[in-house]
Structures are given as structure tokens and as C-alpha cells.
PDB file of N, CA and C in Angstrom:
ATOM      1  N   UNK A   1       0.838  -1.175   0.000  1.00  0.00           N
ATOM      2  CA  UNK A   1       0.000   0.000   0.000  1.00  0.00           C
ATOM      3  C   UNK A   1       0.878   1.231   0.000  1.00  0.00           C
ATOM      4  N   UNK A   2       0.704   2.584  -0.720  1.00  0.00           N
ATOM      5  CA  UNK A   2       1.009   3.795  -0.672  1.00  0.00           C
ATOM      6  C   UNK A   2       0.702   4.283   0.100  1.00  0.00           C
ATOM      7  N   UNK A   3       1.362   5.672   1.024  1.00  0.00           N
ATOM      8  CA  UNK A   3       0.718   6.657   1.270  1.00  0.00           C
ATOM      9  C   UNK A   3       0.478   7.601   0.770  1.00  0.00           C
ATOM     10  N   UNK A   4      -0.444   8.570   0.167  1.00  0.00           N
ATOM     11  CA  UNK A   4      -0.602   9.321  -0.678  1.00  0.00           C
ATOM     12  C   UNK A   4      -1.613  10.453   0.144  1.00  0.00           C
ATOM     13  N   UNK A   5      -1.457  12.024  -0.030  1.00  0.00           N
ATOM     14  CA  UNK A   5      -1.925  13.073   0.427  1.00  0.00           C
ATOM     15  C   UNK A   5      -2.912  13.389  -0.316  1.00  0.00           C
ATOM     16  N   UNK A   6      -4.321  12.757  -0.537  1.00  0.00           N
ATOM     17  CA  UNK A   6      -5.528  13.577  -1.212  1.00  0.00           C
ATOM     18  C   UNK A   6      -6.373  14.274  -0.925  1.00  0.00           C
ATOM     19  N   UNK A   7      -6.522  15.368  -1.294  1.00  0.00           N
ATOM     20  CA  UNK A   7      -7.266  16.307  -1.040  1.00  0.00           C
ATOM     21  C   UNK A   7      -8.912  16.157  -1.186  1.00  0.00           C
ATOM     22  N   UNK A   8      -9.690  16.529  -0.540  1.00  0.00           N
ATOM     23  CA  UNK A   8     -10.782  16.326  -0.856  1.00  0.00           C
ATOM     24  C   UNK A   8     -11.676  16.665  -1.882  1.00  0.00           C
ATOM     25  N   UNK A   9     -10.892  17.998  -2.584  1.00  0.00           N
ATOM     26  CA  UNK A   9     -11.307  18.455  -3.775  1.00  0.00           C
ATOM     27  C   UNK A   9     -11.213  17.256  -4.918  1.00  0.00           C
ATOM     28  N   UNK A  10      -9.354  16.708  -4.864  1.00  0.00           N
ATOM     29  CA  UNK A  10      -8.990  15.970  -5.720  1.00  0.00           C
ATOM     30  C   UNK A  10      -9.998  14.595  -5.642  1.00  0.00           C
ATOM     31  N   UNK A  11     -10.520  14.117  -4.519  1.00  0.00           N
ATOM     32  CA  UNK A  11     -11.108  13.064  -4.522  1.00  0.00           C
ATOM     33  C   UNK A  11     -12.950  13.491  -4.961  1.00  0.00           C
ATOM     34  N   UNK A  12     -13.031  14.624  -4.765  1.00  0.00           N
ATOM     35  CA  UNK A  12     -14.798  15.497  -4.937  1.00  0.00           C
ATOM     36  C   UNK A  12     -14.219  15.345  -6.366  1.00  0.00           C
ATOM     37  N   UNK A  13     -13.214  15.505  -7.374  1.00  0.00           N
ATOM     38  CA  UNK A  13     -13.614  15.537  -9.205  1.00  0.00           C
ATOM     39  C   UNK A  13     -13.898  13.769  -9.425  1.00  0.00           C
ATOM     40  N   UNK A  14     -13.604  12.851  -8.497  1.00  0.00           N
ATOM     41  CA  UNK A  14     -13.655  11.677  -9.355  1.00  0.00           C
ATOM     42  C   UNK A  14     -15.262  11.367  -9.591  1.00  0.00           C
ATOM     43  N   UNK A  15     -15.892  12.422  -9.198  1.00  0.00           N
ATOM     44  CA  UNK A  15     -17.437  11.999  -9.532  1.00  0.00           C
ATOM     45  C   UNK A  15     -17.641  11.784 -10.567  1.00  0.00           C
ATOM     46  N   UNK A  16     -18.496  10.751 -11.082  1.00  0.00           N
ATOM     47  CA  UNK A  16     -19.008  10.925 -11.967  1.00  0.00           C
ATOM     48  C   UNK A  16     -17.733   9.652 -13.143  1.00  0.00           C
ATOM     49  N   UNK A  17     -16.977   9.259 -12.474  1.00  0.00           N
ATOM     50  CA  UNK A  17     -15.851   8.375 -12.986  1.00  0.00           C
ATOM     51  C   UNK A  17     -16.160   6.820 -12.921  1.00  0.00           C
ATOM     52  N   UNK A  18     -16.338   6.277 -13.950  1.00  0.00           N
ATOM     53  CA  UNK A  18     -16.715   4.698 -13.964  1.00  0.00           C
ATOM     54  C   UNK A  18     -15.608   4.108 -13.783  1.00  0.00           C
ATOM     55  N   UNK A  19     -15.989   2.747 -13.167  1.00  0.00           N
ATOM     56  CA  UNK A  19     -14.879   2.041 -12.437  1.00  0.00           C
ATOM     57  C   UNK A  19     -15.672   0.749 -12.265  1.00  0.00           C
ATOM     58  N   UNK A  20     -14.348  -0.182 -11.660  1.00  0.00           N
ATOM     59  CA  UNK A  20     -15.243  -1.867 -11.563  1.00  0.00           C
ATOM     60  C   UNK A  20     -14.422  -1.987  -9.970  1.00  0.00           C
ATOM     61  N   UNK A  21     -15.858  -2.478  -9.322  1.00  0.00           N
ATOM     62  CA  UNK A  21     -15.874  -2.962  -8.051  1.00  0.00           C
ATOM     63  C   UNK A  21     -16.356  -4.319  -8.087  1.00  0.00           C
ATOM     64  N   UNK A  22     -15.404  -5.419  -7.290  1.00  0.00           N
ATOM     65  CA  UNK A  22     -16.223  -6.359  -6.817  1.00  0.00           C
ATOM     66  C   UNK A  22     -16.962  -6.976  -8.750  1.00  0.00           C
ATOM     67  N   UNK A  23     -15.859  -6.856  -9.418  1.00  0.00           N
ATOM     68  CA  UNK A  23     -16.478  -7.238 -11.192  1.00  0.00           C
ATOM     69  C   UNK A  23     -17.778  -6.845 -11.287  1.00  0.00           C
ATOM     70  N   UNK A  24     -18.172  -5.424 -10.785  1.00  0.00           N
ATOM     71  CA  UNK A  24     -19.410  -4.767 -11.206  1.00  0.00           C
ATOM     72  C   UNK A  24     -19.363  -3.686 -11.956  1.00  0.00           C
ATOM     73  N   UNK A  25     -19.923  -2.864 -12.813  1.00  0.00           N
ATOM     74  CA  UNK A  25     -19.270  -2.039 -13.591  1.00  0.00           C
ATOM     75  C   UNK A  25     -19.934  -0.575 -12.602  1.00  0.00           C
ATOM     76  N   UNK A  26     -19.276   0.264 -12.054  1.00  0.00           N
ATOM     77  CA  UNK A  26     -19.951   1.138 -11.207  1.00  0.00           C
ATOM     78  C   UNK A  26     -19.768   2.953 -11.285  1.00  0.00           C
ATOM     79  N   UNK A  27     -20.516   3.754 -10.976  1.00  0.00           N
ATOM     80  CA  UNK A  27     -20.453   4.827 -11.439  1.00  0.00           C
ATOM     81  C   UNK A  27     -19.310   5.511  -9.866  1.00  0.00           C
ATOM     82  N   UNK A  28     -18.869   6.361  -9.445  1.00  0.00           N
ATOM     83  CA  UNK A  28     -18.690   7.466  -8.190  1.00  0.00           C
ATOM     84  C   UNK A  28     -20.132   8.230  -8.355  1.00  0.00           C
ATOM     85  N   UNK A  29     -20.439   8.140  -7.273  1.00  0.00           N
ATOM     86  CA  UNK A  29     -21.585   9.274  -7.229  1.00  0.00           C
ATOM     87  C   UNK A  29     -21.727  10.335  -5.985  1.00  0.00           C
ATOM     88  N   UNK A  30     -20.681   9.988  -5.156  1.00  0.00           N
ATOM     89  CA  UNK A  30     -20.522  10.969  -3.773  1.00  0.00           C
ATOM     90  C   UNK A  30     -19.372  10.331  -3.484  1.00  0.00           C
ATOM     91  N   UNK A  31     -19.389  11.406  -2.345  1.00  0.00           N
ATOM     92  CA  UNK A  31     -17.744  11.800  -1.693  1.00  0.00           C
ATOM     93  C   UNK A  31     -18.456  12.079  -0.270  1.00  0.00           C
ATOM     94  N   UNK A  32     -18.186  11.054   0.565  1.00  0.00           N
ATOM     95  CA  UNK A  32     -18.344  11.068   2.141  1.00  0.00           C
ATOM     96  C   UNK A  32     -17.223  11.541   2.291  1.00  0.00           C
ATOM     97  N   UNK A  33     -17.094  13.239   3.398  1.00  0.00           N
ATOM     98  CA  UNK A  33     -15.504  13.903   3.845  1.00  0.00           C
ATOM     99  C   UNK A  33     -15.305  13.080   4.764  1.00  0.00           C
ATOM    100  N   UNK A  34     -16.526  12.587   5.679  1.00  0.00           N
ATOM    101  CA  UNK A  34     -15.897  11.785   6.577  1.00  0.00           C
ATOM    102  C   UNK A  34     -15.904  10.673   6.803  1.00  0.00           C
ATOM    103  N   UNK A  35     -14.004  10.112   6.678  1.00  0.00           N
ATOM    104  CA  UNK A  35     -13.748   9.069   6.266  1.00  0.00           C
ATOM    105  C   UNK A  35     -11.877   9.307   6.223  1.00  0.00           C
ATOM    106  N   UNK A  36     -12.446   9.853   4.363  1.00  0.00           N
ATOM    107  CA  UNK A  36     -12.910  10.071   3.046  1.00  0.00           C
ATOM    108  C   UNK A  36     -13.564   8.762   2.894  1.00  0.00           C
ATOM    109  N   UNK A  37     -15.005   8.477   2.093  1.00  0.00           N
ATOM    110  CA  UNK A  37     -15.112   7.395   1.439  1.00  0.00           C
ATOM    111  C   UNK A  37     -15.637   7.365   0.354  1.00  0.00           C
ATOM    112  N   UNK A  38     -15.599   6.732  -0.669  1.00  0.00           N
ATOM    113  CA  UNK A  38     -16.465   7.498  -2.189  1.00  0.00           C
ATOM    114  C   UNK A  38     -17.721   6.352  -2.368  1.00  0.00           C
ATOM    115  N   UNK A  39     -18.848   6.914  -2.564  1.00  0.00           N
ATOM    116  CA  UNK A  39     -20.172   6.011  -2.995  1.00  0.00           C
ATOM    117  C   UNK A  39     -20.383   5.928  -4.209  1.00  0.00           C
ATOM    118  N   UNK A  40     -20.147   4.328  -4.387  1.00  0.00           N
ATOM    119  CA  UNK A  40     -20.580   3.748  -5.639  1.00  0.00           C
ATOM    120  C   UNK A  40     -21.546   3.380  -5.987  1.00  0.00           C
ATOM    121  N   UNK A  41     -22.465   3.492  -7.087  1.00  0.00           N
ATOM    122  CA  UNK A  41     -23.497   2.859  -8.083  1.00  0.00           C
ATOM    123  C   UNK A  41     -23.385   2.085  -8.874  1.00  0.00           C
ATOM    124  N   UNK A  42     -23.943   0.680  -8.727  1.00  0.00           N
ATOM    125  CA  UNK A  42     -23.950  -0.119 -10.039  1.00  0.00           C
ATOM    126  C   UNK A  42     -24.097   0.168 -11.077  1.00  0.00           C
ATOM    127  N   UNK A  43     -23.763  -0.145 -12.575  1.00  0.00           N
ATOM    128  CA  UNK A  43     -24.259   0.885 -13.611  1.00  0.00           C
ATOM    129  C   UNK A  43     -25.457  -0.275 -14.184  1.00  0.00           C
ATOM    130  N   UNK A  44     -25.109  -1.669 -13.929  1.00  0.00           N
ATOM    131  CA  UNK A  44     -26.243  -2.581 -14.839  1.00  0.00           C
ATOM    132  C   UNK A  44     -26.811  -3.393 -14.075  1.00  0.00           C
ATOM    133  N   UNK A  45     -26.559  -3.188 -12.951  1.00  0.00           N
ATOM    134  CA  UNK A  45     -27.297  -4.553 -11.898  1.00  0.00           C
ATOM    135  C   UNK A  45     -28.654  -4.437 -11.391  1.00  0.00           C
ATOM    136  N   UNK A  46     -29.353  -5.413 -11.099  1.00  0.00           N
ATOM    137  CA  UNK A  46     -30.411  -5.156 -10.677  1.00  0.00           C
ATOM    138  C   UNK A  46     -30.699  -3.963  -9.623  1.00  0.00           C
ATOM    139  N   UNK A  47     -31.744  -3.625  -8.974  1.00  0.00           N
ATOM    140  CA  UNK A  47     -31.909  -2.984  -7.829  1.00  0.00           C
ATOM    141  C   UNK A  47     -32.278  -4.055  -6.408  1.00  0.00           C
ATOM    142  N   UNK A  48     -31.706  -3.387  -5.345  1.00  0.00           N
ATOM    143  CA  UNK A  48     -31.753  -3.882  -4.352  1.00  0.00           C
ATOM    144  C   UNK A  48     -33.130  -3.574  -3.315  1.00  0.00           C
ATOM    145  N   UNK A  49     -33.776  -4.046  -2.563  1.00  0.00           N
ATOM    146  CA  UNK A  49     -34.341  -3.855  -2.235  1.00  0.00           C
ATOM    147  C   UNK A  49     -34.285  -2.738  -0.578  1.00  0.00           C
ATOM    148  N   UNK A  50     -34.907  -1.563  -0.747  1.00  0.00           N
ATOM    149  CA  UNK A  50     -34.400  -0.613   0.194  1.00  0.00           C
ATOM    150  C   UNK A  50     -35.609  -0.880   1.643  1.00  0.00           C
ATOM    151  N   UNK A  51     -35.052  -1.004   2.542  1.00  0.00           N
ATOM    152  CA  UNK A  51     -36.363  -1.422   3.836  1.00  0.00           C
ATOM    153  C   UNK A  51     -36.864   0.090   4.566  1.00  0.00           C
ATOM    154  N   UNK A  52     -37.780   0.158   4.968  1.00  0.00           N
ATOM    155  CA  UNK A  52     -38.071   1.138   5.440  1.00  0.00           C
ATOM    156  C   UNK A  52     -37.752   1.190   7.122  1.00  0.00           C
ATOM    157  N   UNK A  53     -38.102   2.016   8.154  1.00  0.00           N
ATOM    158  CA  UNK A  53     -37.567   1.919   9.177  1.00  0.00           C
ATOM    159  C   UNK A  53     -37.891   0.979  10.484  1.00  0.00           C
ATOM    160  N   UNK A  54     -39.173   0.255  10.158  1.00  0.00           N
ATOM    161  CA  UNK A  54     -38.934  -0.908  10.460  1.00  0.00           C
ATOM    162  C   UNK A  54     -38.819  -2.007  10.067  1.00  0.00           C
ATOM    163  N   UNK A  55     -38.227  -2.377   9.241  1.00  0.00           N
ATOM    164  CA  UNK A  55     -37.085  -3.373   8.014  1.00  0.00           C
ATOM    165  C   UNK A  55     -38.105  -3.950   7.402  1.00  0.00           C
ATOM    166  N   UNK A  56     -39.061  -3.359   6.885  1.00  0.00           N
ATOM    167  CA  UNK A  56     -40.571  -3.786   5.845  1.00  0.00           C
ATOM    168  C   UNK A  56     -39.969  -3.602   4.369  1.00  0.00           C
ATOM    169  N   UNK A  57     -39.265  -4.240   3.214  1.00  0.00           N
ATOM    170  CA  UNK A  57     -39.313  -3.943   2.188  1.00  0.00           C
ATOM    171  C   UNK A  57     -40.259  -2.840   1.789  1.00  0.00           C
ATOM    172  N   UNK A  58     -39.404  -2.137   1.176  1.00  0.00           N
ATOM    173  CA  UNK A  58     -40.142  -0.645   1.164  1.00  0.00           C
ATOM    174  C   UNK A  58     -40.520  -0.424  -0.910  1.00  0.00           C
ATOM    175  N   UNK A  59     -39.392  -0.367  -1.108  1.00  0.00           N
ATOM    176  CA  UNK A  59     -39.173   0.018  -2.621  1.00  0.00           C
ATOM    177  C   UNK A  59     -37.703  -0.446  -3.274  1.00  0.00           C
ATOM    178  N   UNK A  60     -37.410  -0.901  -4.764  1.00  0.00           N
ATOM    179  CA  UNK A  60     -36.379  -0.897  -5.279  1.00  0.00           C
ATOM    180  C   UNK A  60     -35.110   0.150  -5.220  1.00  0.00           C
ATOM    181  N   UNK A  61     -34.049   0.268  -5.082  1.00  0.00           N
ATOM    182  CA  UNK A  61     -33.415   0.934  -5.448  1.00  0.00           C
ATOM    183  C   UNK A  61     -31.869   0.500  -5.969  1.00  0.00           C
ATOM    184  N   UNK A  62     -31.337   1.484  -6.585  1.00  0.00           N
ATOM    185  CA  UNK A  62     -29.893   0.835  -7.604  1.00  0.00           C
ATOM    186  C   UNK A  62     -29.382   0.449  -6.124  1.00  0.00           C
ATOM    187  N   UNK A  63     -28.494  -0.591  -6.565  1.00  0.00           N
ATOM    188  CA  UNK A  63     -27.413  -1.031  -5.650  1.00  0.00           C
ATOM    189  C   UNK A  63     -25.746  -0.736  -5.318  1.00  0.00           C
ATOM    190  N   UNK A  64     -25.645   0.381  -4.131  1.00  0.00           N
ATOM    191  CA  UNK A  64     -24.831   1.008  -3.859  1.00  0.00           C
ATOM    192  C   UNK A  64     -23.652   0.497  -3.278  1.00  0.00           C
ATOM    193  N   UNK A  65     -22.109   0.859  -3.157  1.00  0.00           N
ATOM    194  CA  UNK A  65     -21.028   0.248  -2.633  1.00  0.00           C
ATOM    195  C   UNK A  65     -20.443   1.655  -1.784  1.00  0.00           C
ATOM    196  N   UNK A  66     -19.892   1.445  -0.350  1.00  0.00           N
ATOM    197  CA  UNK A  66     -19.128   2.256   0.102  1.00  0.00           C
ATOM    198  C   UNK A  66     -17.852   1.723   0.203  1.00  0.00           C
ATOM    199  N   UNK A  67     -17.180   3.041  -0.359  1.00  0.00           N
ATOM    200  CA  UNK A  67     -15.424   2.580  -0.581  1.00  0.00           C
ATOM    201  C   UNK A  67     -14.707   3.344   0.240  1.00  0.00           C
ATOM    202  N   UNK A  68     -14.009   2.713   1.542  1.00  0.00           N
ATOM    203  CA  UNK A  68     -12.830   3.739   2.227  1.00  0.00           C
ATOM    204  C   UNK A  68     -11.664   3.822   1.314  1.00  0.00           C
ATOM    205  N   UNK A  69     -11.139   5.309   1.569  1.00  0.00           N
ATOM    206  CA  UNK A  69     -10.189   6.008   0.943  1.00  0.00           C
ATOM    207  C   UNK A  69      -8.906   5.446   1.613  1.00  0.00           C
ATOM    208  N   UNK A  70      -9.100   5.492   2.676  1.00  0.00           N
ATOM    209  CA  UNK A  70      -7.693   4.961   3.515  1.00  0.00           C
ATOM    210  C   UNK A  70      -7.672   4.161   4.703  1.00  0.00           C
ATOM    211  N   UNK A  71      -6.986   3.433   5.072  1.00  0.00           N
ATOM    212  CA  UNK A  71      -6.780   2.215   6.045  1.00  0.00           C
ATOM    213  C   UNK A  71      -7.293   3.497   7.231  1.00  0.00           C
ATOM    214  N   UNK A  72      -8.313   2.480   8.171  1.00  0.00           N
ATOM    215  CA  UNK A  72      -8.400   3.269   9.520  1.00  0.00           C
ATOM    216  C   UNK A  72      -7.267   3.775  10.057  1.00  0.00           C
ATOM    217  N   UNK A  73      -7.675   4.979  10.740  1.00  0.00           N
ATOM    218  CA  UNK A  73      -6.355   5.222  11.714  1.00  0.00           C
ATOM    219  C   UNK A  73      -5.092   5.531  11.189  1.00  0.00           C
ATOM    220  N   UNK A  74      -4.811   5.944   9.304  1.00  0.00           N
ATOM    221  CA  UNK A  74      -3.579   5.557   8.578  1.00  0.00           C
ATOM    222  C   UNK A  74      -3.937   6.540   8.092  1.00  0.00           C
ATOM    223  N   UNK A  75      -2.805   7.064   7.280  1.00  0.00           N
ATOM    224  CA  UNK A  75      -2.649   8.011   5.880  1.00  0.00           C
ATOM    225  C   UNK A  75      -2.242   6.674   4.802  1.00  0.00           C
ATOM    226  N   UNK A  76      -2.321   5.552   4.982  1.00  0.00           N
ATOM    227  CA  UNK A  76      -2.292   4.700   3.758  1.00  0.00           C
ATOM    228  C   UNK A  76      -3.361   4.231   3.196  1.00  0.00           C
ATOM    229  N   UNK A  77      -3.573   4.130   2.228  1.00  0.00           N
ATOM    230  CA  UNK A  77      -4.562   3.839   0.971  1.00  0.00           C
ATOM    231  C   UNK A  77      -4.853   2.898   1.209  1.00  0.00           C
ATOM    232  N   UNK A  78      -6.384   2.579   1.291  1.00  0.00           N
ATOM    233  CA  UNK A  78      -6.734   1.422   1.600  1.00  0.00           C
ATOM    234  C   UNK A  78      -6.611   0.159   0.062  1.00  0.00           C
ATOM    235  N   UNK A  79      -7.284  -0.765   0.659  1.00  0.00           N
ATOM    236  CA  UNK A  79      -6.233  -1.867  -0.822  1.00  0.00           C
ATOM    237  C   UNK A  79      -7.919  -1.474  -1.836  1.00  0.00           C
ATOM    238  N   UNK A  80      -9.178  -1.700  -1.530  1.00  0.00           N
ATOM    239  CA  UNK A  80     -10.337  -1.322  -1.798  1.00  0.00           C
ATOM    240  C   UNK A  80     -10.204  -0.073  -2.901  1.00  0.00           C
ATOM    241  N   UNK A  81      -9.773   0.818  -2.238  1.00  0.00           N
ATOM    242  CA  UNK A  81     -10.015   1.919  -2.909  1.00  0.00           C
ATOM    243  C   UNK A  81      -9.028   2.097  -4.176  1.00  0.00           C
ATOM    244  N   UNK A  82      -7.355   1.002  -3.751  1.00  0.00           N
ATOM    245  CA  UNK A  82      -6.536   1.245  -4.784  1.00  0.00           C
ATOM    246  C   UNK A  82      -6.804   0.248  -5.841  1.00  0.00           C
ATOM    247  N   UNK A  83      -7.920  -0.808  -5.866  1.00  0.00           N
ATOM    248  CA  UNK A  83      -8.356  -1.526  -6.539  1.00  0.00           C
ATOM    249  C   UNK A  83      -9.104  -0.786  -7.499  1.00  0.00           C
ATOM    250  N   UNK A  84      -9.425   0.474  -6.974  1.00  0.00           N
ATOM    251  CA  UNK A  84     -10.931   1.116  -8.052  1.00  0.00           C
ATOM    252  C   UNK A  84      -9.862   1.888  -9.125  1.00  0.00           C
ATOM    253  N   UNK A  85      -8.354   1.664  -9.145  1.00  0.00           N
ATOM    254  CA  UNK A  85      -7.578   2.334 -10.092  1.00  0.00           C
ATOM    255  C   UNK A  85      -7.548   3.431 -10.938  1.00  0.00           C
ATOM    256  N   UNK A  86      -7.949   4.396  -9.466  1.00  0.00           N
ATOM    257  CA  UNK A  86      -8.032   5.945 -10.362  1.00  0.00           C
ATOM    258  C   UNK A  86      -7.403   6.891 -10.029  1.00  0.00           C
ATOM    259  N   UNK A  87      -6.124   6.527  -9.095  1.00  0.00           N
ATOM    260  CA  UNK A  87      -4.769   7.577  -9.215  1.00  0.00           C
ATOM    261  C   UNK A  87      -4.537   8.400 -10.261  1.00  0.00           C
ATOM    262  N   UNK A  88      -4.594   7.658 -11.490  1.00  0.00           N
ATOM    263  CA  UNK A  88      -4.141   7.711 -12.411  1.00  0.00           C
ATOM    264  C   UNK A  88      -4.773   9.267 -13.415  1.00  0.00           C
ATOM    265  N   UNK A  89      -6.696   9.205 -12.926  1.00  0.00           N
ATOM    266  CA  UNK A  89      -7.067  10.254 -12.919  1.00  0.00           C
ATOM    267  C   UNK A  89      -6.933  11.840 -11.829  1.00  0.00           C
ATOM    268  N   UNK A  90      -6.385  11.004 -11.060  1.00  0.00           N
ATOM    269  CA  UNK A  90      -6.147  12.613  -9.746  1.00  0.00           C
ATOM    270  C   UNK A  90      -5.391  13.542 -10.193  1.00  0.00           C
ATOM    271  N   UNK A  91      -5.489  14.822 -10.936  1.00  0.00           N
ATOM    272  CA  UNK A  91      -4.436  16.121 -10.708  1.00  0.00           C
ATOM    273  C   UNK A  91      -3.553  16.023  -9.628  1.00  0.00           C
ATOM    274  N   UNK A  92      -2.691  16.288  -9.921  1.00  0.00           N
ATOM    275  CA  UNK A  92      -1.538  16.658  -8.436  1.00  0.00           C
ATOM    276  C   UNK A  92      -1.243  18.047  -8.933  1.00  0.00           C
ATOM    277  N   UNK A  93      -2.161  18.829  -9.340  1.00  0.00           N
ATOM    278  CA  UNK A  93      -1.555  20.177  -9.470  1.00  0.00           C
ATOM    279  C   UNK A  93      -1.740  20.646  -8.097  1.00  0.00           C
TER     280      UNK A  93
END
């Protein structure tokens, strides 16, 4: 694992960046600051079923992934997140 200094801006542009999780093909669609963790969307999978607040199947919805940015407690990259292989898109300006 790396340690690497990302900014939250730099990690707020990967929105919107397709990527494969878990051999799913998935969109970024948010940026949890606290963490960092980035929320993924399936792009072709079924929908999951969302429960309401007392765990009654409620309604469909796409099926989401949360990805930590970095090992608890660490400034190192978690292995998860360096799997979603998008260094490669980060500015280091």
C-alpha cells in the first residue's frame, strides 16, 4: 500500500468516474468527507431492495457500494479503494 496526500477536492472531481468494483461495472456518485469514502453505483445490476424503518421492504433501489479512501487510523490507501484504479485520474496540481 502507498501513502498518498488527497485532497478532498482531488477526490470530490472523481465523480461521476466509472470504475469496476467487486467485477461490477460502477459509477462514483458521492464523496463522504468523513472518512474520506467514495459512494458507488452499479451501472447494470439489478436494484436492491431498500427497507423502510422498520425493516418492511419498502421500494427498489440501484445497488450502492461504500469505498474507504484509507486504512483506519492511517494516511495509507486502503487496498479497496486502490483496486478502483483511479490515481491515475487525480491532478496533483
Amino acid at each position: 500500500m502507498s501513502a498518498l496526500a488527497l485532497t478532498i477536492g482531488q477526490l470530490r472531481d472523481l465523480i461521476g468516474t466509472q470504475v469496476r468494483h467487486r467485477n461490477a461495472d460502477c459509477v462514483i456518485i458521492e464523496l463522504l468527507e468523513e472518512g474520506p469514502h467514495l459512494v458507488l453505483q452499479e451501472v447494470f445490476a439489478g436494484r436492491g431492495i431498500q427497507p423502510d424503518q422498520f425493516g418492511e421492504a419498502h421500494r427498489r433501489v440501484p445497488i450502492t457500494h461504500t469505498v474507504p479512501v484509507h486504512v483506519e487510523n492511517s494516511n495509507e490507501l486502503h487496498p479497496a479503494f486502490m483496486a478502483l484504479q483511479v490515481l491515475h485520474r487525480i491532478d496533483n496540481n
